[in-house]
Protein backbone atom coordinates (compact mmCIF):
# COMPACT_ATOMS: atom_id res chain seq x y z
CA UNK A 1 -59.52 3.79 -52.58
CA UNK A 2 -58.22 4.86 -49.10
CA UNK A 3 -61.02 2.78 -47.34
CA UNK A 4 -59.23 -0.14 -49.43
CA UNK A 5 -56.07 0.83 -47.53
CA UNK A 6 -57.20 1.55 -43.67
CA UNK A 7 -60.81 1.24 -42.45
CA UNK A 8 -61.13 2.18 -38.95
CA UNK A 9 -63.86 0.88 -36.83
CA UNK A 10 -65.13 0.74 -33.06
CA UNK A 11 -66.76 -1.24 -31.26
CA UNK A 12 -69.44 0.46 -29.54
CA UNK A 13 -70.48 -2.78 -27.42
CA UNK A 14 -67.42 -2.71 -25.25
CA UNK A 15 -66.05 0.68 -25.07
CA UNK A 16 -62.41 -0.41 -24.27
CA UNK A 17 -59.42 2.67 -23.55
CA UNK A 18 -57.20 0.63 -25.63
CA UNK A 19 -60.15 0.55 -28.81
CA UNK A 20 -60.70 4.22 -28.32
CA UNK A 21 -56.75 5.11 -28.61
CA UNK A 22 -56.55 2.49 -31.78
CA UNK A 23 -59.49 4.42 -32.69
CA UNK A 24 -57.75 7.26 -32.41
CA UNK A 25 -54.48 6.19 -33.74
CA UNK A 26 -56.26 5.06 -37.44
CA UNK A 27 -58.18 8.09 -38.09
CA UNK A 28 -55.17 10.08 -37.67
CA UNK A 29 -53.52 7.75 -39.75
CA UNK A 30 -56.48 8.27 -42.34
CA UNK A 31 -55.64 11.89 -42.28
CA UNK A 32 -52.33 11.29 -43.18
CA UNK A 33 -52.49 8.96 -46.16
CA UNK A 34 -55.46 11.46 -47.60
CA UNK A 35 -53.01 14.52 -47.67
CA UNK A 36 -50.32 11.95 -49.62
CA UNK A 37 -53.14 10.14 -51.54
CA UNK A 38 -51.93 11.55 -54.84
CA UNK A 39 -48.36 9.78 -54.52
CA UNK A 40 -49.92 6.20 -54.32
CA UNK A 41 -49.40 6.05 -58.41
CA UNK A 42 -45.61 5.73 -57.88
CA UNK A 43 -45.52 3.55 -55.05
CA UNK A 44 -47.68 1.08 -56.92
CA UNK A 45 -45.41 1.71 -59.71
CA UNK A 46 -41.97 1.19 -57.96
CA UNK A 47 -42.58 -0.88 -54.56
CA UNK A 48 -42.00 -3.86 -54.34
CA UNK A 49 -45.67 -4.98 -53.32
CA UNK A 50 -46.07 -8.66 -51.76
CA UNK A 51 -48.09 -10.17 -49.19
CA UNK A 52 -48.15 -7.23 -46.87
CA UNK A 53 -49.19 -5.24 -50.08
CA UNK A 54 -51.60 -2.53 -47.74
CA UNK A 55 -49.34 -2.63 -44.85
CA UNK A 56 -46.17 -1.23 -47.18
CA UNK A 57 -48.44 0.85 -49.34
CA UNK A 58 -49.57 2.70 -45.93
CA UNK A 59 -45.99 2.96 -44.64
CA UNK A 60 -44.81 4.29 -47.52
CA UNK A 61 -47.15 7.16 -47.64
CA UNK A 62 -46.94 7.96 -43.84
CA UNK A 63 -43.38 7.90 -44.63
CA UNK A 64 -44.26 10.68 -47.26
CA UNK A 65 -46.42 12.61 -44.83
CA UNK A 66 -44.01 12.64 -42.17
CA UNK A 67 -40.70 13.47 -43.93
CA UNK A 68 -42.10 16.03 -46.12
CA UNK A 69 -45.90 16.59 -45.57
CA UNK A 70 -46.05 15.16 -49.62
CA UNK A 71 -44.24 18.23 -51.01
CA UNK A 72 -41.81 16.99 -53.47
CA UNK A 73 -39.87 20.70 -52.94
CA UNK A 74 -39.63 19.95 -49.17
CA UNK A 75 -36.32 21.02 -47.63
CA UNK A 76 -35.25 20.06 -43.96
CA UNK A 77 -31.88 21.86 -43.05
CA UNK A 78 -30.04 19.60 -40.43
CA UNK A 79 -27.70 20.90 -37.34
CA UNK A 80 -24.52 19.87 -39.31
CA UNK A 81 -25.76 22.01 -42.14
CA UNK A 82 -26.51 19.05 -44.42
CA UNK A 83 -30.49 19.16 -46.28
CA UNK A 84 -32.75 16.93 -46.51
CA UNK A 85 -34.70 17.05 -50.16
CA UNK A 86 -38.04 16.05 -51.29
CA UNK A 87 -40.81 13.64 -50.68
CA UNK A 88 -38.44 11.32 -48.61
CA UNK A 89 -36.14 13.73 -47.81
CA UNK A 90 -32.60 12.38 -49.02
CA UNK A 91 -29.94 13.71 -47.26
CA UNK A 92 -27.13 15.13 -49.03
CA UNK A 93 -24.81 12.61 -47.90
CA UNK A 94 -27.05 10.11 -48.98
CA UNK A 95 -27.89 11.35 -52.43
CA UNK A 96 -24.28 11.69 -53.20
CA UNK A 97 -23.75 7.82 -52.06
CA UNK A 98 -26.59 6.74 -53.96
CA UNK A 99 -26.35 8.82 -57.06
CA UNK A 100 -23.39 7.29 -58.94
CA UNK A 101 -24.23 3.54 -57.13
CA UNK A 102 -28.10 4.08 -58.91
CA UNK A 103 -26.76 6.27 -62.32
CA UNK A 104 -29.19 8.20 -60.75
CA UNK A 105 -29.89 11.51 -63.63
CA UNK A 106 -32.82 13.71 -62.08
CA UNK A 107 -33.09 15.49 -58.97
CA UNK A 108 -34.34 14.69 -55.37
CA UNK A 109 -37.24 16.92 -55.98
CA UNK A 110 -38.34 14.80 -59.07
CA UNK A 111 -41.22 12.84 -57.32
CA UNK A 112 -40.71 9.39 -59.35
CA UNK A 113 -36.95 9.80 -59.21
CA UNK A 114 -37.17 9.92 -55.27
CA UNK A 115 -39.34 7.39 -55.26
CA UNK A 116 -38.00 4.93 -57.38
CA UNK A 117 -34.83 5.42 -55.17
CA UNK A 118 -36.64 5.34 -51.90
CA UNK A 119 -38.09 1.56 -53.22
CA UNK A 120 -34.32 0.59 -53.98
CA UNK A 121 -33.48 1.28 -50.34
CA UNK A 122 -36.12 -0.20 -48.34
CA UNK A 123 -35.76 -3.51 -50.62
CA UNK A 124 -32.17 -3.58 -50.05
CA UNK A 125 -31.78 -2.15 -47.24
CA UNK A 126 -34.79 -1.59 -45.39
CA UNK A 127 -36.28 1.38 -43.58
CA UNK A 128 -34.58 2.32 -40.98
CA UNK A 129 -32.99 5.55 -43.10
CA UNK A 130 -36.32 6.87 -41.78
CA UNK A 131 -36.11 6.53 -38.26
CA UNK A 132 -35.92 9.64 -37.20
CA UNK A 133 -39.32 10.28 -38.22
CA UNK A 134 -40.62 7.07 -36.98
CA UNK A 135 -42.60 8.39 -34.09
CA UNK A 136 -44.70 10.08 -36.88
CA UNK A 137 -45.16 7.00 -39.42
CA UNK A 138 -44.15 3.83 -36.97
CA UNK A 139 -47.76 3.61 -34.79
């Protein structure tokens, strides 16, 4: 299944710096999406899947990785005192301005509740509410 999603190969024949740091690049990447693996179900389930159907099914899961290493108990406690909750790591403010816009009943540590809400967001709104772990996920 993950070779479906990113297959990394070199080309020995012209051992290029910029090959070898791609190289580089998609096996980490690899090592990512294998430690979120298990949360592919639910993005299948609630993304919005077109053309670029590998391309946001490998986002989201870096995206997972990154914000909460795929621990859907994660919590991130931010300068102004705020928390960040979950697989994507809602923030409070967030959650509360999503909750009663979504009817949303279940907690940000409920895996499919997070990320049925996290597909709502980047359809409508896209995702930039994860920038600030985009020099993880963003290549």
């Amino acid at each position: 299944m993950i070779g479906l999603l990113l297959s990394c190969t070199l080309t020995v024949a012209s051992p290029m710096v910029e090959d070898m740091t791609e190289y580089i690049q998609c096996r980490k990447d690899q090592r990512m999406i294998e430690h979120v693996l298990e949360w592919l179900p639910l993005i299948d389930k609630y993304f919005d899947l077109d053309s670029q159907k590998d391309e946001t099914r490998v986002r989201a899961l870096k995206v997972i990785y990154c914000e909460s290493s795929g621990y859907p108990n994660a919590v991130g406690i931010n300068k102004d005192g705020t928390k960040d909750i979950g697989l994507w790591q809602f923030n409070d403010n967030t959650w509360a301005w999503l909750k009663p816009k979504l009817n949303i009943q279940k907690e940000r540590t409920d895996p499919e509740t997070a990320t049925a809400v996290a597909a709502w967001l980047i359809k409508h709104d896209g995702w930039h509410h994860w920038n600030s772990s985009k020099h993880c996920w963003g290549g």
